[in-house]
C-alpha atoms as a PDB file:
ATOM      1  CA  UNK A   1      45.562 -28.849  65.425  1.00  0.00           C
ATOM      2  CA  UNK A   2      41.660 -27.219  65.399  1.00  0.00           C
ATOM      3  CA  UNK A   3      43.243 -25.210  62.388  1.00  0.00           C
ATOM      4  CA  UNK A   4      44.327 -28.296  60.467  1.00  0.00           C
ATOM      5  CA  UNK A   5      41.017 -30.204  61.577  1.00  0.00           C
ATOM      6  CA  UNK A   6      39.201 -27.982  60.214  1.00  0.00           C
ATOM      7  CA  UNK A   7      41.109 -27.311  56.847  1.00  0.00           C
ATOM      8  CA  UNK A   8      40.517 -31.484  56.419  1.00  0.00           C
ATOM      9  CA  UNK A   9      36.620 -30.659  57.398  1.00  0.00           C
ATOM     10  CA  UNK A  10      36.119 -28.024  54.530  1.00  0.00           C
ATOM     11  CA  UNK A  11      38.333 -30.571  51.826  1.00  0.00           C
ATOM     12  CA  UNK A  12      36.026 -33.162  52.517  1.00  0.00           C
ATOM     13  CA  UNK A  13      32.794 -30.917  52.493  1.00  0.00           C
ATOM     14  CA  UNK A  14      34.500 -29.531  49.112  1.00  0.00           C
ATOM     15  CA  UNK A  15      35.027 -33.351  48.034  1.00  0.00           C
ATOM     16  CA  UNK A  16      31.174 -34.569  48.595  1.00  0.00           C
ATOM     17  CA  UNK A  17      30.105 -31.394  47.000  1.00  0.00           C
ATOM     18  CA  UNK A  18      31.943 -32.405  44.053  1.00  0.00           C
ATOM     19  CA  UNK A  19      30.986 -35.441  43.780  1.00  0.00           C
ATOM     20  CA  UNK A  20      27.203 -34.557  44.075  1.00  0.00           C
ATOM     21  CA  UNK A  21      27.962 -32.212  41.360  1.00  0.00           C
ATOM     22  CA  UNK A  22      29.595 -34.960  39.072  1.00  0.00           C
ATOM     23  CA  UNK A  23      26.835 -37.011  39.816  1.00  0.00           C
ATOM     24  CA  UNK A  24      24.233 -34.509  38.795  1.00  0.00           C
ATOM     25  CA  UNK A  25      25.826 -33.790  35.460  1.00  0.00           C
ATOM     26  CA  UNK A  26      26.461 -37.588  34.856  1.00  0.00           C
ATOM     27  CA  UNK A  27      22.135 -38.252  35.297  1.00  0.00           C
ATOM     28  CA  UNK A  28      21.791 -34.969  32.650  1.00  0.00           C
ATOM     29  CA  UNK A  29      24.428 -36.672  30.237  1.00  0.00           C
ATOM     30  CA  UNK A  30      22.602 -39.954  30.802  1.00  0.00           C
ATOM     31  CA  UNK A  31      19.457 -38.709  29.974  1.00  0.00           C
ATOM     32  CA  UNK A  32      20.656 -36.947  26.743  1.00  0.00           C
ATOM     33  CA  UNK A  33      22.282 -39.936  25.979  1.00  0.00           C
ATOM     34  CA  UNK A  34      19.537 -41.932  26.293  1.00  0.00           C
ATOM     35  CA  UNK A  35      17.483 -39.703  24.323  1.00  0.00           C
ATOM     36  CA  UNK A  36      19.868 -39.925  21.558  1.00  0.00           C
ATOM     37  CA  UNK A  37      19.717 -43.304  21.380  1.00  0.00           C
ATOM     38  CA  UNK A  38      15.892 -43.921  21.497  1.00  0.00           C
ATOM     39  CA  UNK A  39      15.783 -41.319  18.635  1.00  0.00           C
ATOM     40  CA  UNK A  40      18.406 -42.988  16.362  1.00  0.00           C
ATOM     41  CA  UNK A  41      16.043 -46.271  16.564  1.00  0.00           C
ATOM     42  CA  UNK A  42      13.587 -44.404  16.332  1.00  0.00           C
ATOM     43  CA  UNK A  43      14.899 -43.064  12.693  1.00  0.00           C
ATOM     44  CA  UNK A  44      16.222 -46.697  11.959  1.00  0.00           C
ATOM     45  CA  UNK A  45      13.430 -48.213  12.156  1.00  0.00           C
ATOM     46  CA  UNK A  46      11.506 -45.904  10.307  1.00  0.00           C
ATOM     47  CA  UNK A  47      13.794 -45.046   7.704  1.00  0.00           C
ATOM     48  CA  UNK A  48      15.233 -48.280   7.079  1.00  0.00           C
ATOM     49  CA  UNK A  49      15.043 -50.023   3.982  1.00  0.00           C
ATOM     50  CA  UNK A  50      11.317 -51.951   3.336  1.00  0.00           C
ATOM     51  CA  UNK A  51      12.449 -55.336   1.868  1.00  0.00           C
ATOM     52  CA  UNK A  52      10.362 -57.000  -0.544  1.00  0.00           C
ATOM     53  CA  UNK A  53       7.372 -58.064  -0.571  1.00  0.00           C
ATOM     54  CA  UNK A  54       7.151 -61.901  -0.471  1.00  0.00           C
ATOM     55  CA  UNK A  55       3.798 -62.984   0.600  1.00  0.00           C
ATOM     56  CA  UNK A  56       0.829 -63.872  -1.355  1.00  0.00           C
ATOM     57  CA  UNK A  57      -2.012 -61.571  -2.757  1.00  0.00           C
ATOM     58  CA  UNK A  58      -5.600 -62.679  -3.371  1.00  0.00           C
ATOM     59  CA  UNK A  59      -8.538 -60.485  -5.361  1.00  0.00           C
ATOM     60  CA  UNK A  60     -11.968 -59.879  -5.171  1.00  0.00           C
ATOM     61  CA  UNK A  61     -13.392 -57.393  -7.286  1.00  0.00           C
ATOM     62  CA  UNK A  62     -17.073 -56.406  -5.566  1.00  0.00           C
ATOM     63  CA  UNK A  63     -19.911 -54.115  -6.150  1.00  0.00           C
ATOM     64  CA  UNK A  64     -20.750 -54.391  -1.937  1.00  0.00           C
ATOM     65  CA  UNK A  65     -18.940 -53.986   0.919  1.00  0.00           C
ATOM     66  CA  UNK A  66     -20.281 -54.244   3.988  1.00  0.00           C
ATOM     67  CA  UNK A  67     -19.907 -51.096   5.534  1.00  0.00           C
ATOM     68  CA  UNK A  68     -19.882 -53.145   9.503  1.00  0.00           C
ATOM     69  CA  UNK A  69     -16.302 -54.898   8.939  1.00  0.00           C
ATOM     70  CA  UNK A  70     -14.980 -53.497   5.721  1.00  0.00           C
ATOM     71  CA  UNK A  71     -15.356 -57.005   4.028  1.00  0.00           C
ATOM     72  CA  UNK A  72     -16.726 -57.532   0.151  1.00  0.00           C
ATOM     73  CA  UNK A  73     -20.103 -59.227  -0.004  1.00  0.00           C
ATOM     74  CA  UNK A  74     -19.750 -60.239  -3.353  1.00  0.00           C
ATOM     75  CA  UNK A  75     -17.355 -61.191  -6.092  1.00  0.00           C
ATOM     76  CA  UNK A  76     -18.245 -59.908  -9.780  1.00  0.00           C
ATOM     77  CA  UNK A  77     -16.682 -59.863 -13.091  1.00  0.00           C
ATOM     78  CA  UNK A  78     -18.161 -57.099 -14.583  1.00  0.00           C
ATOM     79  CA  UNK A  79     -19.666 -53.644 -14.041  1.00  0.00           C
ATOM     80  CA  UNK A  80     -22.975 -53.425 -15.545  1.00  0.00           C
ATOM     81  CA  UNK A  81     -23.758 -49.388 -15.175  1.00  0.00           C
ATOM     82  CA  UNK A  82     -27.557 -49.595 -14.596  1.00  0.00           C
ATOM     83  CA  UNK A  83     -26.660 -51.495 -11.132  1.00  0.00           C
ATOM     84  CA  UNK A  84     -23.463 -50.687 -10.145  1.00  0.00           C
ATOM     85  CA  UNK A  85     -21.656 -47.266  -9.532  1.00  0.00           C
ATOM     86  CA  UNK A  86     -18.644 -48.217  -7.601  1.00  0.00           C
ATOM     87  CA  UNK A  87     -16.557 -51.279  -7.766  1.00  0.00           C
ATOM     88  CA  UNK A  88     -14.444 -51.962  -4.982  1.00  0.00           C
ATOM     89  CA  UNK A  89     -11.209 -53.442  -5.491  1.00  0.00           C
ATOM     90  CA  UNK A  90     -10.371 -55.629  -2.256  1.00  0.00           C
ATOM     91  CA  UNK A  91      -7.171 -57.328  -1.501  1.00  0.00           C
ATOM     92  CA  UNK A  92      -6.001 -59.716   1.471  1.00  0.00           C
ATOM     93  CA  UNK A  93      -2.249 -60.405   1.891  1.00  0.00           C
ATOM     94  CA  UNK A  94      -0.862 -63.490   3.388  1.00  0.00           C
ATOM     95  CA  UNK A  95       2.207 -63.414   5.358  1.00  0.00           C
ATOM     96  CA  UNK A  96       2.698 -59.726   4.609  1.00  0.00           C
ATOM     97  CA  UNK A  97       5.713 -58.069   5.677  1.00  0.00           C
ATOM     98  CA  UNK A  98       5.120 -54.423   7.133  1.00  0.00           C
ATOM     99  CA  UNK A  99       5.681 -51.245   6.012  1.00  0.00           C
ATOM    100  CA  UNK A 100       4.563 -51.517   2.350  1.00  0.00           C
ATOM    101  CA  UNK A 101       2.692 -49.294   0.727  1.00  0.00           C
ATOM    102  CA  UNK A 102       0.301 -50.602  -1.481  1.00  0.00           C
ATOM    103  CA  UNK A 103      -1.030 -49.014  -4.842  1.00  0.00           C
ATOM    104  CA  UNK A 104      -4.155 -49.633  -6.837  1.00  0.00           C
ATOM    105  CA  UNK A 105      -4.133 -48.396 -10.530  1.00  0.00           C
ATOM    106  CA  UNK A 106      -7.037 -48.921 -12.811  1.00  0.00           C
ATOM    107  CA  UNK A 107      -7.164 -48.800 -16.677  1.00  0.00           C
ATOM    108  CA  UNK A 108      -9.549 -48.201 -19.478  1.00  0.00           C
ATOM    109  CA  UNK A 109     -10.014 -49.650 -22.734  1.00  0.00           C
ATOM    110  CA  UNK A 110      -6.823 -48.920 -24.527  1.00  0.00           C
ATOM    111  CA  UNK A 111      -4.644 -49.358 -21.396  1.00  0.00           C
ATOM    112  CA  UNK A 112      -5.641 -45.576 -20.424  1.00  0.00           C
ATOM    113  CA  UNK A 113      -4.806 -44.481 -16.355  1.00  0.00           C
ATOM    114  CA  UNK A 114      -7.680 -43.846 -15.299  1.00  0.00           C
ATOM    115  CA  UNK A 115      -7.631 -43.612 -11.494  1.00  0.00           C
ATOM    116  CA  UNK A 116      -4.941 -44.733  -9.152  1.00  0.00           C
ATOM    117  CA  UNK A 117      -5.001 -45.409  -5.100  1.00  0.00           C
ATOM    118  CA  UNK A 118      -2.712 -46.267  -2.685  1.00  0.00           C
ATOM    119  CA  UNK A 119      -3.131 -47.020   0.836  1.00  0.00           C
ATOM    120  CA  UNK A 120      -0.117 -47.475   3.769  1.00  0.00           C
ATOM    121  CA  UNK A 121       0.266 -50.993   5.365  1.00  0.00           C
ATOM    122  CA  UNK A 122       0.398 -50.873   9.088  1.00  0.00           C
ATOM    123  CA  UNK A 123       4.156 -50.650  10.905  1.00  0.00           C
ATOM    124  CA  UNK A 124       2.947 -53.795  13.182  1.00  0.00           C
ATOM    125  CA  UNK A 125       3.447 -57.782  11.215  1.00  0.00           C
ATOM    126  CA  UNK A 126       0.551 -59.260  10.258  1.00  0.00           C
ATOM    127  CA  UNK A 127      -0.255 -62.914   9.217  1.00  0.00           C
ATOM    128  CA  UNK A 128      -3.199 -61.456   7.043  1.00  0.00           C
ATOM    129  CA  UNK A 129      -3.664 -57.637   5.888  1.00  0.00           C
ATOM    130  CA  UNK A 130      -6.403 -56.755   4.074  1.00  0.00           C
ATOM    131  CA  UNK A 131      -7.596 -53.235   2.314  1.00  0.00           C
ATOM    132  CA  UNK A 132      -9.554 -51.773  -0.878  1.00  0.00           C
ATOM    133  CA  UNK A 133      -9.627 -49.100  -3.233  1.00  0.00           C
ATOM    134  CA  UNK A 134     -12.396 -47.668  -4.460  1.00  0.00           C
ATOM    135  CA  UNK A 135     -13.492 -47.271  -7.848  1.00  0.00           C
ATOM    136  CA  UNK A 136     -16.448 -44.589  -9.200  1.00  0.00           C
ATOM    137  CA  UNK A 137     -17.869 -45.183 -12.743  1.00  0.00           C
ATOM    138  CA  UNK A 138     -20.627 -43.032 -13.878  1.00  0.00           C
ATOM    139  CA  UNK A 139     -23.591 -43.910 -16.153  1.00  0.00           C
ATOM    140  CA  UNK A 140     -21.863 -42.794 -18.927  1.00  0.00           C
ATOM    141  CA  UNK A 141     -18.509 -45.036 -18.837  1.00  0.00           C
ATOM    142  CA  UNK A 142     -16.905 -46.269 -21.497  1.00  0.00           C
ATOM    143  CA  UNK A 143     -17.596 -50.003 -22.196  1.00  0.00           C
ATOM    144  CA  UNK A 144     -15.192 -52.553 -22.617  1.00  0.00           C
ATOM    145  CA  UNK A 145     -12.534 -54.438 -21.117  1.00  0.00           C
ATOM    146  CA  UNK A 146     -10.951 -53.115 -18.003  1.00  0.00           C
ATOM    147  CA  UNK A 147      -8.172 -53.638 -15.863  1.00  0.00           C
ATOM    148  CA  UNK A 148      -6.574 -53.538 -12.004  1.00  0.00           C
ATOM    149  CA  UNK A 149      -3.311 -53.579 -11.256  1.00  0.00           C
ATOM    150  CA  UNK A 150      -1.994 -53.634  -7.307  1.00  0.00           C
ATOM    151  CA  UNK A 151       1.181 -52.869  -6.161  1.00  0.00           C
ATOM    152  CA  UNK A 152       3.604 -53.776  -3.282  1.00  0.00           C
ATOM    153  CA  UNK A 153       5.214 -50.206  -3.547  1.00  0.00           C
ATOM    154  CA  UNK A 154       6.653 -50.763  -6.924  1.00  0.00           C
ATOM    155  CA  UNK A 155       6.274 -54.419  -7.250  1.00  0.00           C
ATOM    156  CA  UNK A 156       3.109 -55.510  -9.245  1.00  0.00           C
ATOM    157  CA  UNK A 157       1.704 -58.239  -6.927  1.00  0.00           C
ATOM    158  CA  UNK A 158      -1.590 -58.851  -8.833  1.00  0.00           C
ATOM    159  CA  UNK A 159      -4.019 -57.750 -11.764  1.00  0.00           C
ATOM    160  CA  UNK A 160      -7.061 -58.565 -12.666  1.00  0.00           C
ATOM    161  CA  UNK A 161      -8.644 -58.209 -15.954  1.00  0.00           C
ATOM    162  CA  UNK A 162     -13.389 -56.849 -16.033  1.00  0.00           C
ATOM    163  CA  UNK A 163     -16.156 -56.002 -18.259  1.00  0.00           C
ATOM    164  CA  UNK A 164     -17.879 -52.907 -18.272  1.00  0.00           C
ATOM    165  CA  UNK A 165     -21.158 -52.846 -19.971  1.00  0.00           C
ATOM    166  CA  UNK A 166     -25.010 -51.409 -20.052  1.00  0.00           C
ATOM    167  CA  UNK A 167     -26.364 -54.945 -18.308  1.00  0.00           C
ATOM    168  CA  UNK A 168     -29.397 -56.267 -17.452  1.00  0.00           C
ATOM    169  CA  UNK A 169     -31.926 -54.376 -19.916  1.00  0.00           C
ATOM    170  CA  UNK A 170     -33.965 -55.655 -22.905  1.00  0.00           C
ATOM    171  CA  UNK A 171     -34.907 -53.832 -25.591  1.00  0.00           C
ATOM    172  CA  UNK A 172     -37.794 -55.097 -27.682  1.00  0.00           C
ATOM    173  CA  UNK A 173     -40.120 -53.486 -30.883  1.00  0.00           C
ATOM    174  CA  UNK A 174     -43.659 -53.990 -29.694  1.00  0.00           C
ATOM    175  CA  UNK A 175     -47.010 -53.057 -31.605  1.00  0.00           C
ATOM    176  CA  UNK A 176     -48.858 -52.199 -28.660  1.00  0.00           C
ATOM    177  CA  UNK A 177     -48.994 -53.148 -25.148  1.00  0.00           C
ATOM    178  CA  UNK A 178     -51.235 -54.874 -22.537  1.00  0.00           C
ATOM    179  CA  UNK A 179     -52.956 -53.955 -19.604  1.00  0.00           C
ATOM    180  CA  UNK A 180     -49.959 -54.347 -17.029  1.00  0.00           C
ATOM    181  CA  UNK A 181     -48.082 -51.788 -19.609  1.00  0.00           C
ATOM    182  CA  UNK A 182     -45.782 -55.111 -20.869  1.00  0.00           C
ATOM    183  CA  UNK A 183     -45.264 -55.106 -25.173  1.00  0.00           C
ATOM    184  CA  UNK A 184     -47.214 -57.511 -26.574  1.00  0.00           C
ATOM    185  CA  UNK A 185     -46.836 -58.399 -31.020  1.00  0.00           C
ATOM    186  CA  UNK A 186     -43.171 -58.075 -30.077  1.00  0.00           C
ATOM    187  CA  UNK A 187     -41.854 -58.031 -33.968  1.00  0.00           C
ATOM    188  CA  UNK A 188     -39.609 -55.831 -36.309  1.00  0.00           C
ATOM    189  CA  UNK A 189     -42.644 -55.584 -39.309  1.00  0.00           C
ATOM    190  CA  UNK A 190     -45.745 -54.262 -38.536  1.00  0.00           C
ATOM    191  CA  UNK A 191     -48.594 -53.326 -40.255  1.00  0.00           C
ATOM    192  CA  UNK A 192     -50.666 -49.976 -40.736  1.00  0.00           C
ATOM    193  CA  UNK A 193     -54.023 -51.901 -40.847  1.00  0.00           C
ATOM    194  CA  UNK A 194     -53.243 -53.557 -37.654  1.00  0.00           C
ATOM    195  CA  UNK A 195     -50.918 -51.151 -35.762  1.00  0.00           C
ATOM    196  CA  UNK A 196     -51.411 -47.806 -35.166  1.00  0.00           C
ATOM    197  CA  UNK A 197     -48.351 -47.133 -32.915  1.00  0.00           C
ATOM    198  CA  UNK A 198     -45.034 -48.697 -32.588  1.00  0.00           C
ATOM    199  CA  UNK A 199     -43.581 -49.229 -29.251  1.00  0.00           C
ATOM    200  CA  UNK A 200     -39.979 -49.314 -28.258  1.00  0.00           C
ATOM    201  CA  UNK A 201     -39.840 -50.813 -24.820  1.00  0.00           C
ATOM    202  CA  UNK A 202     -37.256 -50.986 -22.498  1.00  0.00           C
ATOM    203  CA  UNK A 203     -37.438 -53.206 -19.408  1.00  0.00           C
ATOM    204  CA  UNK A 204     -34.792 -53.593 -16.597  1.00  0.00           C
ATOM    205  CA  UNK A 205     -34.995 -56.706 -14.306  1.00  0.00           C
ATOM    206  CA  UNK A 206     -33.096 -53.834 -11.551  1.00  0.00           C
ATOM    207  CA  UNK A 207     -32.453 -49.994 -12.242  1.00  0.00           C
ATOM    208  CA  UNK A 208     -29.893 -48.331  -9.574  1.00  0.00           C
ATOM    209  CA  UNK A 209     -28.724 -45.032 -11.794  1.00  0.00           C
ATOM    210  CA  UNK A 210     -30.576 -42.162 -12.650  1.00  0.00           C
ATOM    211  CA  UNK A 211     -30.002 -41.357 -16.691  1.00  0.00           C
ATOM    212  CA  UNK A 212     -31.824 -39.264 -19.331  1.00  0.00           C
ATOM    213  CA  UNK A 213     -32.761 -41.600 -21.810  1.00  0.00           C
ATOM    214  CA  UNK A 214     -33.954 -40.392 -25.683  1.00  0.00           C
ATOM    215  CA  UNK A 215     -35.472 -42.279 -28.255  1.00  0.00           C
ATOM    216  CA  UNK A 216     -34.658 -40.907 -31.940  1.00  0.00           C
ATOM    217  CA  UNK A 217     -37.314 -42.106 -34.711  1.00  0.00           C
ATOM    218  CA  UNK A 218     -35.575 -41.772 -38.535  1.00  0.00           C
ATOM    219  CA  UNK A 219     -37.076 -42.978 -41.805  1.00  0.00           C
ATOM    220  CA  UNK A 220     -35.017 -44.907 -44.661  1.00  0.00           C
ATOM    221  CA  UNK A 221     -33.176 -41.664 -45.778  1.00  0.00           C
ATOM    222  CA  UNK A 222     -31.831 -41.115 -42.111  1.00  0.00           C
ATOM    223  CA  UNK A 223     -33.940 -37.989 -41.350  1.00  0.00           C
ATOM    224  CA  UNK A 224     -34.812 -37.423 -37.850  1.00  0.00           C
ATOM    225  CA  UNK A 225     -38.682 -37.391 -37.719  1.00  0.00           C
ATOM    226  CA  UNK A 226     -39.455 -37.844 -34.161  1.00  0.00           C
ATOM    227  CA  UNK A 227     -37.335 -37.391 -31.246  1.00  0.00           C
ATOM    228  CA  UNK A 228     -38.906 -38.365 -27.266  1.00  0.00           C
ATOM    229  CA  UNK A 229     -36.462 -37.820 -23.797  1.00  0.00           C
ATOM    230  CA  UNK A 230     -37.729 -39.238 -20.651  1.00  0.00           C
ATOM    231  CA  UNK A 231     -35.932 -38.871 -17.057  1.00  0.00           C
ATOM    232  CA  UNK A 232     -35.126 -42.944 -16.008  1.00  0.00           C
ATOM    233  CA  UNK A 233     -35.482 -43.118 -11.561  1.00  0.00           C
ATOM    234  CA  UNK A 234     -33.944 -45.760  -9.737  1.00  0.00           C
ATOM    235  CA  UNK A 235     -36.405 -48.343  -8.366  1.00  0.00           C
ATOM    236  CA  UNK A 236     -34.385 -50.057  -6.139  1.00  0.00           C
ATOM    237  CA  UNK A 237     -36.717 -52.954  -6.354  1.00  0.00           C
ATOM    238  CA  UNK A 238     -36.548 -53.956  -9.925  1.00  0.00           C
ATOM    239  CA  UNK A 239     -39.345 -54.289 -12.436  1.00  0.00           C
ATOM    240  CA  UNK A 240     -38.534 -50.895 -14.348  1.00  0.00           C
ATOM    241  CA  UNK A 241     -39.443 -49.929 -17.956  1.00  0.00           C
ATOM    242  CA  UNK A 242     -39.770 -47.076 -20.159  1.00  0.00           C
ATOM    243  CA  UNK A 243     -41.286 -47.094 -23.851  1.00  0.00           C
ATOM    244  CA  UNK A 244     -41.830 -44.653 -26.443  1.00  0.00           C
ATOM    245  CA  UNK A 245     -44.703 -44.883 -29.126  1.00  0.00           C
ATOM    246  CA  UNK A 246     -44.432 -43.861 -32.396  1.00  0.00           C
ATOM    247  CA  UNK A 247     -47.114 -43.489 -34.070  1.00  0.00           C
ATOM    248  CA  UNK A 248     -47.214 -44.468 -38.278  1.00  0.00           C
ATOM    249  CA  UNK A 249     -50.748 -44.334 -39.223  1.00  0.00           C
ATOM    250  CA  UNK A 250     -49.373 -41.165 -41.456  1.00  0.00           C
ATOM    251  CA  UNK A 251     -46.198 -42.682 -42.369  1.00  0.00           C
ATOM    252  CA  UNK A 252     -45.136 -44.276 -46.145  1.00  0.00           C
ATOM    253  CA  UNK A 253     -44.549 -48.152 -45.689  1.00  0.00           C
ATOM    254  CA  UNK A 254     -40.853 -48.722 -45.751  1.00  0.00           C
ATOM    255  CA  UNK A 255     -37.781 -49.008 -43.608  1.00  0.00           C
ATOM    256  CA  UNK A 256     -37.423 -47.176 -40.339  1.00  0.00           C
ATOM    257  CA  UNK A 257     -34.919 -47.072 -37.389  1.00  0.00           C
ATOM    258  CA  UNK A 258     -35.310 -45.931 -34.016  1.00  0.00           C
ATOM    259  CA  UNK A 259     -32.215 -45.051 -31.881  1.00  0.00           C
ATOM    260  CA  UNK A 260     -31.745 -45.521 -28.101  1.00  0.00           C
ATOM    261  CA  UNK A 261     -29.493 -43.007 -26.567  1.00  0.00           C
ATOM    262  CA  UNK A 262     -28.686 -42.586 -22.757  1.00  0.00           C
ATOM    263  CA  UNK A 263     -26.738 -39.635 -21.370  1.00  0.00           C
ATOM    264  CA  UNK A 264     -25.997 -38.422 -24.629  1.00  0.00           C
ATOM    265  CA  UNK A 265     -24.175 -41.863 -25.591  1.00  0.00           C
ATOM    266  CA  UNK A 266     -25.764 -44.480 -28.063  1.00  0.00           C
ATOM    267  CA  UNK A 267     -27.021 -47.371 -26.623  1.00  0.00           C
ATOM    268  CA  UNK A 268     -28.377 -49.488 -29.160  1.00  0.00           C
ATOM    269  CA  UNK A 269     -30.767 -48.858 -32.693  1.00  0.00           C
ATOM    270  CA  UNK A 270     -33.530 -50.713 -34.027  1.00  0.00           C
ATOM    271  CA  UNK A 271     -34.297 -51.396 -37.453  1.00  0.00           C
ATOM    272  CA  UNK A 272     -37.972 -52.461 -38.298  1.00  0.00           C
ATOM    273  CA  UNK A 273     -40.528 -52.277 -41.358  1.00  0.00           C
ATOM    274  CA  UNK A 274     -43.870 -50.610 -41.983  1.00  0.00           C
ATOM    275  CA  UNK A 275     -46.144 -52.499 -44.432  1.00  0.00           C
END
């Protein structure tokens, strides 16, 4: 009888041991098999299909951001290249599904790439989503009509069509100037008995760039007969000018030009007459 007792002792010892081992193994297959499946949606929802886009995109073109909340101060149409060296293409997106990426390409005169962007929308919904792409243009930019097109990844959702030009500078033919340095006989004829230097003046209401800027003096036959650089500095505060004088008390009455070039690009010429 102990005999038998204790045969039924060591089964059921044997038994719970089992069973502790069965339940050990069943928490490691548990665990792997809840690993698996946080992985898989992990991968699904990563990896699944982005529908598309559906809300609605609104544009501001800007030359100023502020820096504090990422928001454009401004809304402009065009870049004028003595003020402005970046443009900043912002966009806000109503009712914006997640998970797009969206793609800012910009275009020169002649519907040439010239830069492109792109910036990932955040994984989370949001009612409104707003971002902006960056745009450099150096003094020397070509002028014309430019363009912005934004993309939902490879849905155009918006374009929008700006000028890029010199801007706010006047150019006048002076034949002299007063005592605050402004022209004064502003004219395109002048004469020798009255005049004994010509002045081409150039006055900005705001100057932001640095440029090299060269006057180029020719008589009626085209001939280069004077040629003047000066080194333009930004003033930040407005209320810049630069002139060159020419001087004609030498010179044969006749027809004259004076170019205006800037960074090597022409600007703008000047015909006038010396009687």
């Amino acid at each position: 009888i102990n005999k038998a007792l204790q045969i039924l002792e060591e089964e059921k010892k044997e038994k719970v041991i089992r069973q502790h081992q069965f339940q050990k193994q069943f928490r490691v297959w548990a665990k792997w098999i809840v690993a698996a499946l946080v992985c898989g949606a992990i991968y699904y929802y990563f990896s699944r299909p982005v529908p598309p886009f559906k809300g609605v995109a609104k544009v501001n073109l800007s030359t100023v951001i502020d820096t504090q909340t990422n928001l454009a101060e401004n809304e402009v149409e065009k870049v004028e290249l003595f003020k402005h060296n970046k443009l900043y293409a912002y966009i806000k997106l109503m009712d914006a599904q997640y998970g797009h990426t969206i793609k800012w390409e910009l275009y020169s005169p002649g519907g040439h790439l010239n830069d492109k962007q792109s910036l990932k929308m955040p994984n989370s919904p949001k009612e409104i989503w707003t971002g902006f792409a960056t745009f450099n243009f150096p003094i020397n930019t070509k002028l014309g009509d430019w363009k912005v097109v934004i993309y939902a990844d490879s849905k155009p959702i918006a374009e929008r069509v700006f000028k890029v030009e010199w801007g706010n500078v006047k150019v006048s033919m002076a034949g002299g100037l007063d005592r605050n340095k402004k022209p004064i006989n502003i004219s395109d004829e002048f004469s020798k008995t009255n005049t004994s230097a010509i002045y081409c003046y150039l006055d900005w209401e705001l100057l932001s760039r640095k440029a090299e800027i060269k006057w180029r003096w020719k008589d009626s036959k085209g001939n280069l007969i004077n040629e003047e650089t000066f080194k333009l500095t930004p003033s930040g505060t407005g209320g810049y000018w630069a002139y060159d004088d020419f001087p004609i008390k030498d010179l044969a009455a006749g027809k004259y030009t004076v170019e205006v070039w800037i960074e090597n690009i022409k600007f703008t010429e000047k015909d006038f007459l010396i009687r």
